[in-house]
Protein backbone atom coordinates (compact mmCIF):
# COMPACT_ATOMS: atom_id res chain seq x y z
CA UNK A 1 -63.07 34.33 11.89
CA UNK A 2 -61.51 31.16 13.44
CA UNK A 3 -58.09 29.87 12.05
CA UNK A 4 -55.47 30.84 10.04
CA UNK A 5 -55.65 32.87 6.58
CA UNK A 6 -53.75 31.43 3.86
CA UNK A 7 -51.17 34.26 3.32
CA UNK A 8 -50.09 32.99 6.89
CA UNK A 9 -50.54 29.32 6.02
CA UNK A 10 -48.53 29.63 2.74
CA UNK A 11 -46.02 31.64 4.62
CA UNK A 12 -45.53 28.98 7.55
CA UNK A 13 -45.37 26.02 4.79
CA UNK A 14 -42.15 28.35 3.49
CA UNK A 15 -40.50 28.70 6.72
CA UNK A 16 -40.91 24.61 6.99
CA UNK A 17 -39.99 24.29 3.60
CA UNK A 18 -36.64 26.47 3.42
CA UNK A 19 -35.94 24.31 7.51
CA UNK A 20 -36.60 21.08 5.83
CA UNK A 21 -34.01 21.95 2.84
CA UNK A 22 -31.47 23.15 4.88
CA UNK A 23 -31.74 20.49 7.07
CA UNK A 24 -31.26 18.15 3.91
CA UNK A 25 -28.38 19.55 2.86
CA UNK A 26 -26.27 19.78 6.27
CA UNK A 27 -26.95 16.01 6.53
CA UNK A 28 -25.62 15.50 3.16
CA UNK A 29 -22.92 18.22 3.61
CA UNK A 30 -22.12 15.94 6.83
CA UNK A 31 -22.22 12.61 5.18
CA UNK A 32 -20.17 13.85 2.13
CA UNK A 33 -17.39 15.12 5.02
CA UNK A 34 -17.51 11.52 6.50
CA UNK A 35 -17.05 9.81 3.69
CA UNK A 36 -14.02 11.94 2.69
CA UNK A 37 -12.73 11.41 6.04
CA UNK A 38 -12.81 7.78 6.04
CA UNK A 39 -11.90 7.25 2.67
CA UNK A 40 -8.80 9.74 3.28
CA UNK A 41 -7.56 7.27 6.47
CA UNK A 42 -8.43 4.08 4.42
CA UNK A 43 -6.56 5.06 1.61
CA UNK A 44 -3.34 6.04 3.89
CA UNK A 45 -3.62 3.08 5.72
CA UNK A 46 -3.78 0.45 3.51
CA UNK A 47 -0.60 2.07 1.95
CA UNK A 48 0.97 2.04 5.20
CA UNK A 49 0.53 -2.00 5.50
CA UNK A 50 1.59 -2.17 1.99
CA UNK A 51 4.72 0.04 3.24
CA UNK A 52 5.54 -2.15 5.95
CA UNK A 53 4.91 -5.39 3.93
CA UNK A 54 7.39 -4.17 1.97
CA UNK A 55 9.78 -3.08 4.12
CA UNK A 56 10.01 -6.31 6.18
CA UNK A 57 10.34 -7.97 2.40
CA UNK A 58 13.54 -5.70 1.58
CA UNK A 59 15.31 -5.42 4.43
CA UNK A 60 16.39 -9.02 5.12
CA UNK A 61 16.11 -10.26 0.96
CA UNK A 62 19.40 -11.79 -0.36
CA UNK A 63 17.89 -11.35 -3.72
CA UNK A 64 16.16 -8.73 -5.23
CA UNK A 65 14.75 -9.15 -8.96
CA UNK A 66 12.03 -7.38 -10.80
CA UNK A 67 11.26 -3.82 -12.17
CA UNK A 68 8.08 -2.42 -13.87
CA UNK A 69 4.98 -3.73 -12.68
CA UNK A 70 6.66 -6.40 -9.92
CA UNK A 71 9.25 -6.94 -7.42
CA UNK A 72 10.92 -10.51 -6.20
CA UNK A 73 12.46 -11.05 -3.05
CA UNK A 74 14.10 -14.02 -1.62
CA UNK A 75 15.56 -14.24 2.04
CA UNK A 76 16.79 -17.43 3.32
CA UNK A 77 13.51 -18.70 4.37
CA UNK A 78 10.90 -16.56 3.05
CA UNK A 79 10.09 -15.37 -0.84
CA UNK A 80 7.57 -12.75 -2.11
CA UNK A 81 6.30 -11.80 -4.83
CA UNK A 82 4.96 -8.46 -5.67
CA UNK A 83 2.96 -7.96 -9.07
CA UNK A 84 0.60 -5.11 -10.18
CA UNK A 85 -1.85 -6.15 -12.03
CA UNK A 86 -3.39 -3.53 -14.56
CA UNK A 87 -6.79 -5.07 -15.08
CA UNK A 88 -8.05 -5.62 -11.26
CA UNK A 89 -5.94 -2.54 -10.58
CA UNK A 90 -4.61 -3.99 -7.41
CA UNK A 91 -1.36 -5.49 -6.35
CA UNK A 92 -1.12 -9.14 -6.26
CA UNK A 93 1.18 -10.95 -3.72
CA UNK A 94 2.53 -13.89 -2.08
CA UNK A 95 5.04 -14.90 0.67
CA UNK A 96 6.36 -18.21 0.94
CA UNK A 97 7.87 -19.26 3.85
CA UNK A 98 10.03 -21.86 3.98
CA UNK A 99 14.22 -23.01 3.04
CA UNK A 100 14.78 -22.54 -0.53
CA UNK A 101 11.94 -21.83 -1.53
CA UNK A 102 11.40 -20.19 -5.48
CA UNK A 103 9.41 -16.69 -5.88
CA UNK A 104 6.04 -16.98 -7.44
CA UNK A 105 6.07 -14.92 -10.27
CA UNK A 106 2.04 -15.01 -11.08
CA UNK A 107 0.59 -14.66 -7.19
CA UNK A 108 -3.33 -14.14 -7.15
CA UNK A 109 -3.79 -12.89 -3.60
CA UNK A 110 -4.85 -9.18 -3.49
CA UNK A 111 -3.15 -6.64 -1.03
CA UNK A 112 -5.88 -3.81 -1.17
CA UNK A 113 -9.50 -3.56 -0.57
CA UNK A 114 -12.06 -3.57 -3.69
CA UNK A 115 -12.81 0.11 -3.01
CA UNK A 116 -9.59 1.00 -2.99
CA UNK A 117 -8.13 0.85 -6.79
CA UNK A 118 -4.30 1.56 -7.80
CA UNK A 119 -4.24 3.38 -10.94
CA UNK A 120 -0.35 3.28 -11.46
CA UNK A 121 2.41 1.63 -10.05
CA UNK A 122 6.05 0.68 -11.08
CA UNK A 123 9.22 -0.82 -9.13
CA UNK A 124 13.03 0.62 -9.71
CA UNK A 125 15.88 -1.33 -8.62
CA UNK A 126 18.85 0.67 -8.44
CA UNK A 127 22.50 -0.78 -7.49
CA UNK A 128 24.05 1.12 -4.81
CA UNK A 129 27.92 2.12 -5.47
CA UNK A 130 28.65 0.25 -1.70
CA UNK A 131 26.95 -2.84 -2.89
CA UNK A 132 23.05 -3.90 -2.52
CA UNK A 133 20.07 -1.95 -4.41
CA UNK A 134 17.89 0.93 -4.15
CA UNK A 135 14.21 0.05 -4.54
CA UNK A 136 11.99 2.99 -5.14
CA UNK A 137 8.09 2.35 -5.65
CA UNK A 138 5.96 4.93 -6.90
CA UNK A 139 2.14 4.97 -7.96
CA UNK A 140 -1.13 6.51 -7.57
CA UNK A 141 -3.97 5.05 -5.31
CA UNK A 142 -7.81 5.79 -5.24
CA UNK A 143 -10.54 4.49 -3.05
CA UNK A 144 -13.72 5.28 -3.78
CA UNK A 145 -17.10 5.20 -1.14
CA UNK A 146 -20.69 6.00 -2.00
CA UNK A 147 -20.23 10.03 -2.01
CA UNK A 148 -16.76 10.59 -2.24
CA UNK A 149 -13.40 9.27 -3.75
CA UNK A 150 -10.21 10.40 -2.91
CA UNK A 151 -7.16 9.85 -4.92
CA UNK A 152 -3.42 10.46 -3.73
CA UNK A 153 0.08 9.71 -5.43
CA UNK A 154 3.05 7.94 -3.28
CA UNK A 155 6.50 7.19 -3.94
CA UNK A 156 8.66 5.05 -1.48
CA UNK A 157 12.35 3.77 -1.62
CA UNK A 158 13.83 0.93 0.04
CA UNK A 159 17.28 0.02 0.85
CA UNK A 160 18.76 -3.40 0.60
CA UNK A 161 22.29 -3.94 1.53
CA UNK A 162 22.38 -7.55 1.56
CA UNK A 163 22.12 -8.23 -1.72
């Protein structure tokens, strides 16, 4: 007898088989791992821009008005506006620059991503006891990719002694 019997062809298809599905689930197991990777550095830094938007907006602002859900800042020659906006979940801004110029209080631009959604966020201005404010900003930020979403709080404060 030529060729192979079928307990041994039924046996090699199981071997293949049992390969095949572990091979299936290391790629996924290595796709899932990417994703959380990249959706763990997109998330921390689009919150770093955000941070350092917002620092350069404090630090020199004359002004500071707000609470809640948005911030205004005026320096001599620039204004901005932060808003969060509950339905797109995202923070709307806007910087003006120019002399005198007047916050917007409704900007439509969008600081983050689409993927990247900010579930909560509020603005505390705080006088300081030697003059100027504290401004603490807290929320929570998700972005989502096809296989994984990663969620994180952060809380930031500020400190404006011009004011």
């Amino acid at each position: 007898m030529k060729g192979f019997s079928l307990i041994e062809t039924l046996l090699a298809m199981t071997v293949v088989s049992v390969i095949s599905v572990a091979a299936v689930y290391m790629l996924f197991l290595s796709l899932n791992l990417r994703d959380l990777t990249l959706t763990t550095t997109k998330t921390q830094e689009s919150l770093r821009v955000f941070d350092r938007a917002l620092r350069e907006a404090v630090i020199g602002s004359k002004t500071v008005s707000g609470g809640g859900n948005s911030l205004f800042l005026n320096t001599d020659s620039q204004c901005w506006s932060f808003v969060y906006d509950t339905v797109s979940k995202n923070v709307k801004y806007s910087k003006i620059t120019q002399t005198n110029c007047v916050v917007d209080p409704s900007p439509t631009n969008l600081f983050f991503a689409t993927t990247t959604k900010i579930n909560s966020l509020t603005f505390s201005i705080l006088p300081l006891s030697s003059g100027g404010r504290q401004i603490v900003m807290s929320g929570t930020v998700q972005t989502t990719l096809p296989f994984d979403v990663y969620s994180t709080s952060f809380s930031n404060t500020y400190i404006n002694l011009i004011d």
